[in-house]
N, C-alpha and C. Protein backbone atom coordinates (compact mmCIF):
# COMPACT_ATOMS: atom_id res chain seq x y z
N UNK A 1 48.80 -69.29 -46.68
CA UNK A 1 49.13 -70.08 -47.86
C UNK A 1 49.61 -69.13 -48.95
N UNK A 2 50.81 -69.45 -49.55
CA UNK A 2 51.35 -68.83 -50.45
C UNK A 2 51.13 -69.26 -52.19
N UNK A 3 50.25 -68.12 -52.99
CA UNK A 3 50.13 -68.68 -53.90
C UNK A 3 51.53 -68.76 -55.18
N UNK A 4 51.53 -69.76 -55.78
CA UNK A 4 53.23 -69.26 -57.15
C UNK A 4 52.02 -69.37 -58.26
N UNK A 5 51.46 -70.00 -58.17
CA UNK A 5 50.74 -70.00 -59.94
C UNK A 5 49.57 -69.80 -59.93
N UNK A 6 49.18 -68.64 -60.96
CA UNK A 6 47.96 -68.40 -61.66
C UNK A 6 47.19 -68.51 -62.81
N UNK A 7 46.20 -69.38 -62.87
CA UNK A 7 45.95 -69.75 -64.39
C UNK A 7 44.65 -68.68 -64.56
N UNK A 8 44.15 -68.55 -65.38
CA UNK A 8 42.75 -67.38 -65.99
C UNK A 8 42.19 -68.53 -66.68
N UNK A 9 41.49 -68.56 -67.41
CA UNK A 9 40.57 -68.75 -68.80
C UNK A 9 39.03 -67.96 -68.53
N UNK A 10 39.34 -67.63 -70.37
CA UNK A 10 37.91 -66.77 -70.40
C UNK A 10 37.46 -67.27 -71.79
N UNK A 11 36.04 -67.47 -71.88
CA UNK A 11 35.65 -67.84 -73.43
C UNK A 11 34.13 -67.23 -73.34
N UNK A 12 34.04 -66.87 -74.70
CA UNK A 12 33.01 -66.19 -75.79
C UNK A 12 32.45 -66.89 -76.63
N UNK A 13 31.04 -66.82 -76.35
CA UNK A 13 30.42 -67.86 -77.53
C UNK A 13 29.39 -66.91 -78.21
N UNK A 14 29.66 -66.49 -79.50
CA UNK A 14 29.08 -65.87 -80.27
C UNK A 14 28.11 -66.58 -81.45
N UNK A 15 26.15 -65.77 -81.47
CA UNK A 15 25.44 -66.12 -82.31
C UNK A 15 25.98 -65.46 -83.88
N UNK A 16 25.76 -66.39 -84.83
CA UNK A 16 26.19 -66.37 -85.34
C UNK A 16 24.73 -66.00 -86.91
N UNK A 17 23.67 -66.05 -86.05
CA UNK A 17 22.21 -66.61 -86.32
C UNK A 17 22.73 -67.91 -87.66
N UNK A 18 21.50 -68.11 -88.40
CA UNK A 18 20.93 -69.60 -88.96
C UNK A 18 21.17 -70.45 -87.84
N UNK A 19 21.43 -70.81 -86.72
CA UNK A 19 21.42 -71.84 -85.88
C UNK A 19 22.97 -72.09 -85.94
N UNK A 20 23.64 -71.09 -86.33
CA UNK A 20 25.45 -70.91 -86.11
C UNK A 20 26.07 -70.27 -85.04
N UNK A 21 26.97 -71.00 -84.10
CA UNK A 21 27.70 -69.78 -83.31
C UNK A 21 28.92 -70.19 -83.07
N UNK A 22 29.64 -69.51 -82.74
CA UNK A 22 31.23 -69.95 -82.16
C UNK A 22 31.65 -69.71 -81.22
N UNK A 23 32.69 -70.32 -79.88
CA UNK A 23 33.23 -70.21 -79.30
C UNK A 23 34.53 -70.50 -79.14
N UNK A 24 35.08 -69.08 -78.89
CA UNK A 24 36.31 -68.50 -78.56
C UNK A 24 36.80 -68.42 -76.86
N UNK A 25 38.24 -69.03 -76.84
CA UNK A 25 38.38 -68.83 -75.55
C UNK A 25 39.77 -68.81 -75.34
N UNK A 26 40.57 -68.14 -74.22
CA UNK A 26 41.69 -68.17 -74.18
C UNK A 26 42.16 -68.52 -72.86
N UNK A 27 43.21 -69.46 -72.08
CA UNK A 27 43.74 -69.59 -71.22
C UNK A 27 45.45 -69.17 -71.43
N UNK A 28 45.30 -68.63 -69.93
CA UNK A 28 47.18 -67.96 -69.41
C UNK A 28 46.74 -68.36 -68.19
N UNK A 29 48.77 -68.67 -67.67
CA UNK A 29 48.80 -69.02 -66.29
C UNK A 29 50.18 -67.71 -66.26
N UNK A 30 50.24 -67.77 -65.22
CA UNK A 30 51.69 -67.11 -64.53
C UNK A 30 51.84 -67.19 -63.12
N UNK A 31 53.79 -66.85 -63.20
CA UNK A 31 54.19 -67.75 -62.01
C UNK A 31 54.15 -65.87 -61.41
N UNK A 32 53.86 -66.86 -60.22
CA UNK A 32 53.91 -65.25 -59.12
C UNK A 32 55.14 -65.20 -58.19
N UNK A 33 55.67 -64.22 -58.08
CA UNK A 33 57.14 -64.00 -57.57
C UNK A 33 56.62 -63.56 -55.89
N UNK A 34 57.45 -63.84 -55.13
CA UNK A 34 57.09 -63.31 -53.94
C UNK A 34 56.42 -61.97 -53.91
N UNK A 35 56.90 -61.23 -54.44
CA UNK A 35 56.49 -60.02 -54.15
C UNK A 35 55.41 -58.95 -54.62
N UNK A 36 55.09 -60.33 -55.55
CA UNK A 36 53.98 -59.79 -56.19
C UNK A 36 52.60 -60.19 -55.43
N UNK A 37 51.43 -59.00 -55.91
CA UNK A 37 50.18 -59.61 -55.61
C UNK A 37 49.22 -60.62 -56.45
N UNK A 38 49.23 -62.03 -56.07
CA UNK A 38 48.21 -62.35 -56.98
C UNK A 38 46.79 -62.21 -57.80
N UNK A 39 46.34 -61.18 -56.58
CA UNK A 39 45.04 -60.50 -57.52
C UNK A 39 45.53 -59.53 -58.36
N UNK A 40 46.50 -59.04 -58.36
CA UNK A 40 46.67 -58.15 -59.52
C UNK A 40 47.33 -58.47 -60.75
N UNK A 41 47.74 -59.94 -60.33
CA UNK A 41 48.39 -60.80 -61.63
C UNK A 41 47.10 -61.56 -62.44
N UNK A 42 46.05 -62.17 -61.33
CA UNK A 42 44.61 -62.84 -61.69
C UNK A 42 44.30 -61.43 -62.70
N UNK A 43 43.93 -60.39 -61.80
CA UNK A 43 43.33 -59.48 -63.02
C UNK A 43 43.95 -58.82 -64.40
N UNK A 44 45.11 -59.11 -64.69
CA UNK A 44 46.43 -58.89 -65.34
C UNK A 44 46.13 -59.73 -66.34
N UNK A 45 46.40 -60.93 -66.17
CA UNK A 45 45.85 -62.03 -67.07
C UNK A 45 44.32 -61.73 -67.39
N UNK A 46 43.20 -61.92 -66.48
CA UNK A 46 41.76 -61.75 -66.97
C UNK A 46 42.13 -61.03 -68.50
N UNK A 47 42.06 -59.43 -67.90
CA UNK A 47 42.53 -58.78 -68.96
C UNK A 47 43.11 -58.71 -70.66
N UNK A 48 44.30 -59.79 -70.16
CA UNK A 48 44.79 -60.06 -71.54
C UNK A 48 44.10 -61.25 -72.10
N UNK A 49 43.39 -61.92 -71.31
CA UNK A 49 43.13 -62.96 -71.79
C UNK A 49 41.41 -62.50 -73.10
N UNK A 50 40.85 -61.65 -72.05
CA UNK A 50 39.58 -60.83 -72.68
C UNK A 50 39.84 -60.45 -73.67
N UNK A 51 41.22 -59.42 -73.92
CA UNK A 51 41.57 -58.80 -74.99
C UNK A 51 41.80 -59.72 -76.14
N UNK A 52 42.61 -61.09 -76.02
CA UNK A 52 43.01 -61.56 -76.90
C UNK A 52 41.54 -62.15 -77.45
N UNK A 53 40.48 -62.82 -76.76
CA UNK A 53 39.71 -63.21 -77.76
C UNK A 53 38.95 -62.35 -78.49
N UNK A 54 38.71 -60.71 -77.78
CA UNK A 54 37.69 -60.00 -78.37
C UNK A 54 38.96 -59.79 -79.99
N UNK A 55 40.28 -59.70 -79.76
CA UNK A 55 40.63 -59.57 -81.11
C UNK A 55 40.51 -61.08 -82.16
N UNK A 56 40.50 -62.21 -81.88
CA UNK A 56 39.93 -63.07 -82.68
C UNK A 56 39.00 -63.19 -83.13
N UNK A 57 37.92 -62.12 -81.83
CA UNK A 57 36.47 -62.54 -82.72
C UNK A 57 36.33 -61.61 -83.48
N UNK A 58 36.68 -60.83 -83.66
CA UNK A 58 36.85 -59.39 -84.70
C UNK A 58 36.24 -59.93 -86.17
N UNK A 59 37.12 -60.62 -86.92
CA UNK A 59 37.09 -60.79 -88.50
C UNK A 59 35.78 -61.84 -88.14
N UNK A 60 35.13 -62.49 -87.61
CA UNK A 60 34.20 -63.49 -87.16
C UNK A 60 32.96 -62.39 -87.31
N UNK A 61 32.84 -61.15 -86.50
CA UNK A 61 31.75 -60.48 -86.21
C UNK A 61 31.30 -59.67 -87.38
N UNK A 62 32.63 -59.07 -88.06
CA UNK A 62 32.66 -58.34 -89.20
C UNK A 62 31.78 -59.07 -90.53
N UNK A 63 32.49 -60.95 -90.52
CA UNK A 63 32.07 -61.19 -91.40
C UNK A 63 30.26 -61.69 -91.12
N UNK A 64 29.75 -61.49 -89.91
CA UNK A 64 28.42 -62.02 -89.46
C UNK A 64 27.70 -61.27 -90.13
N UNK A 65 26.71 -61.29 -90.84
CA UNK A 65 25.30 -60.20 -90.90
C UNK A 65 24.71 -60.27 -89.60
N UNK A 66 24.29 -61.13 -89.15
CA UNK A 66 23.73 -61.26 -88.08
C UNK A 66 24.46 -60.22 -86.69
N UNK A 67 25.39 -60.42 -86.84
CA UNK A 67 26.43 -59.47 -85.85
C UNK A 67 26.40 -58.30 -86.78
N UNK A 68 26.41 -57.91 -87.29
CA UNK A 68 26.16 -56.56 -87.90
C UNK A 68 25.00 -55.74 -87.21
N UNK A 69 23.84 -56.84 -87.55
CA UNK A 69 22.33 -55.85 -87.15
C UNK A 69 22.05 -55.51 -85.86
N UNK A 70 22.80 -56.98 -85.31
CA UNK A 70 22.61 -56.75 -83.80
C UNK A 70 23.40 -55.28 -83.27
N UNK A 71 24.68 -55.24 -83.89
CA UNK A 71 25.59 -54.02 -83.43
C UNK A 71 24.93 -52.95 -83.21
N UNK A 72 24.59 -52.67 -84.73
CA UNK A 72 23.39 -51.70 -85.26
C UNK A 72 22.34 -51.58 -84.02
N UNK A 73 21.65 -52.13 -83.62
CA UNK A 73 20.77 -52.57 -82.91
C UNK A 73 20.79 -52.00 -81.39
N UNK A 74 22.10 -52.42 -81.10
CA UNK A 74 22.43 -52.17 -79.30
C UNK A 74 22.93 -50.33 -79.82
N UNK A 75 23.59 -50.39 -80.78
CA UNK A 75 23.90 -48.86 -80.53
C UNK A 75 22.19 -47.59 -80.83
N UNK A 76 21.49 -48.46 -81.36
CA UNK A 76 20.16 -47.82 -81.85
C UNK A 76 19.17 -47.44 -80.36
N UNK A 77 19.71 -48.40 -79.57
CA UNK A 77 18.67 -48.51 -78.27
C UNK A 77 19.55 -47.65 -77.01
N UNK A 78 21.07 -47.64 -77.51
CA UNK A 78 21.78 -46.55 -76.54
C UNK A 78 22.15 -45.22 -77.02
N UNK A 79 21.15 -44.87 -78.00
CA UNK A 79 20.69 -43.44 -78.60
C UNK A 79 22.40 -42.69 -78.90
N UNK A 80 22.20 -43.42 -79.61
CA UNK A 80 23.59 -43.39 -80.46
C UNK A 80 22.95 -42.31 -82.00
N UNK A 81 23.64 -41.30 -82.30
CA UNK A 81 23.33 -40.70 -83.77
C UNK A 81 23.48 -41.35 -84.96
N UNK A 82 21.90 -41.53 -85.73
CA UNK A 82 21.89 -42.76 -86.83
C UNK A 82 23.21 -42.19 -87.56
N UNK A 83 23.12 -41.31 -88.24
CA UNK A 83 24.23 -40.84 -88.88
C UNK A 83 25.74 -41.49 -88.77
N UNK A 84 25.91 -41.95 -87.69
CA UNK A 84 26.99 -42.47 -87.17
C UNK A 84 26.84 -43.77 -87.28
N UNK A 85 25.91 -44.30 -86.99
CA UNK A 85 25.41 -45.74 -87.38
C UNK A 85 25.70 -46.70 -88.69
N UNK A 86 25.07 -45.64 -89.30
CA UNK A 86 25.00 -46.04 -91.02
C UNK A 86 26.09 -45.70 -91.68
N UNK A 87 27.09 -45.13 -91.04
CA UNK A 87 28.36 -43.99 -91.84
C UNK A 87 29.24 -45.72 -91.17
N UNK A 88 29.63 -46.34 -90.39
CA UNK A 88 30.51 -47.02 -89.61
C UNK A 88 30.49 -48.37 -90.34
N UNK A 89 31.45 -48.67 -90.40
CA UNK A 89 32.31 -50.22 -91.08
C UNK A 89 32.25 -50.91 -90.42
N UNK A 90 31.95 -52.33 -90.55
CA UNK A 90 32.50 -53.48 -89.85
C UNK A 90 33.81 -54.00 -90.70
């Protein structure tokens, strides 16, 4: 069986804490040419599709406190230098 079309979707649902969160998600399809491989078009898309929401959720996370501490938080427990911690922008 010959595949021509590939669709992706990927979505992100981010806490937002107070009992707030959002979800972000993006779908792509593409047409596959003979000669191409479709898993490498599936993962092609995955890809862009990941990328595009982690850049939407950007100004979302920045503006979170809640996503702030947590950041703070995961980099605190993967022995990350505070210095670097406390010096870094959202």
């Amino acid at each position: 069986m010959k595949t021509t079309t590939v669709s992706i979707s990927y979505s992100r649902k981010f806490n937002l804490g107070n009992y707030e969160s959002i979800e972000l998600g993006c779908s792509l399809w593409a047409q596959v040419d003979g000669d191409e491989d479709s898993q490498a078009v599936t993962q092609f898309l995955y890809l862009q599709a990941k990328q595009a929401v982690k850049e939407a959720a950007m100004p979302v996370i920045k503006a979170s406190e809640y996503q702030q501490i947590k950041v703070k938080q995961q980099k605190r427990f993967m022995n990350e230098p505070i210095e670097e911690i406390e010096q870094e922008e959202f």
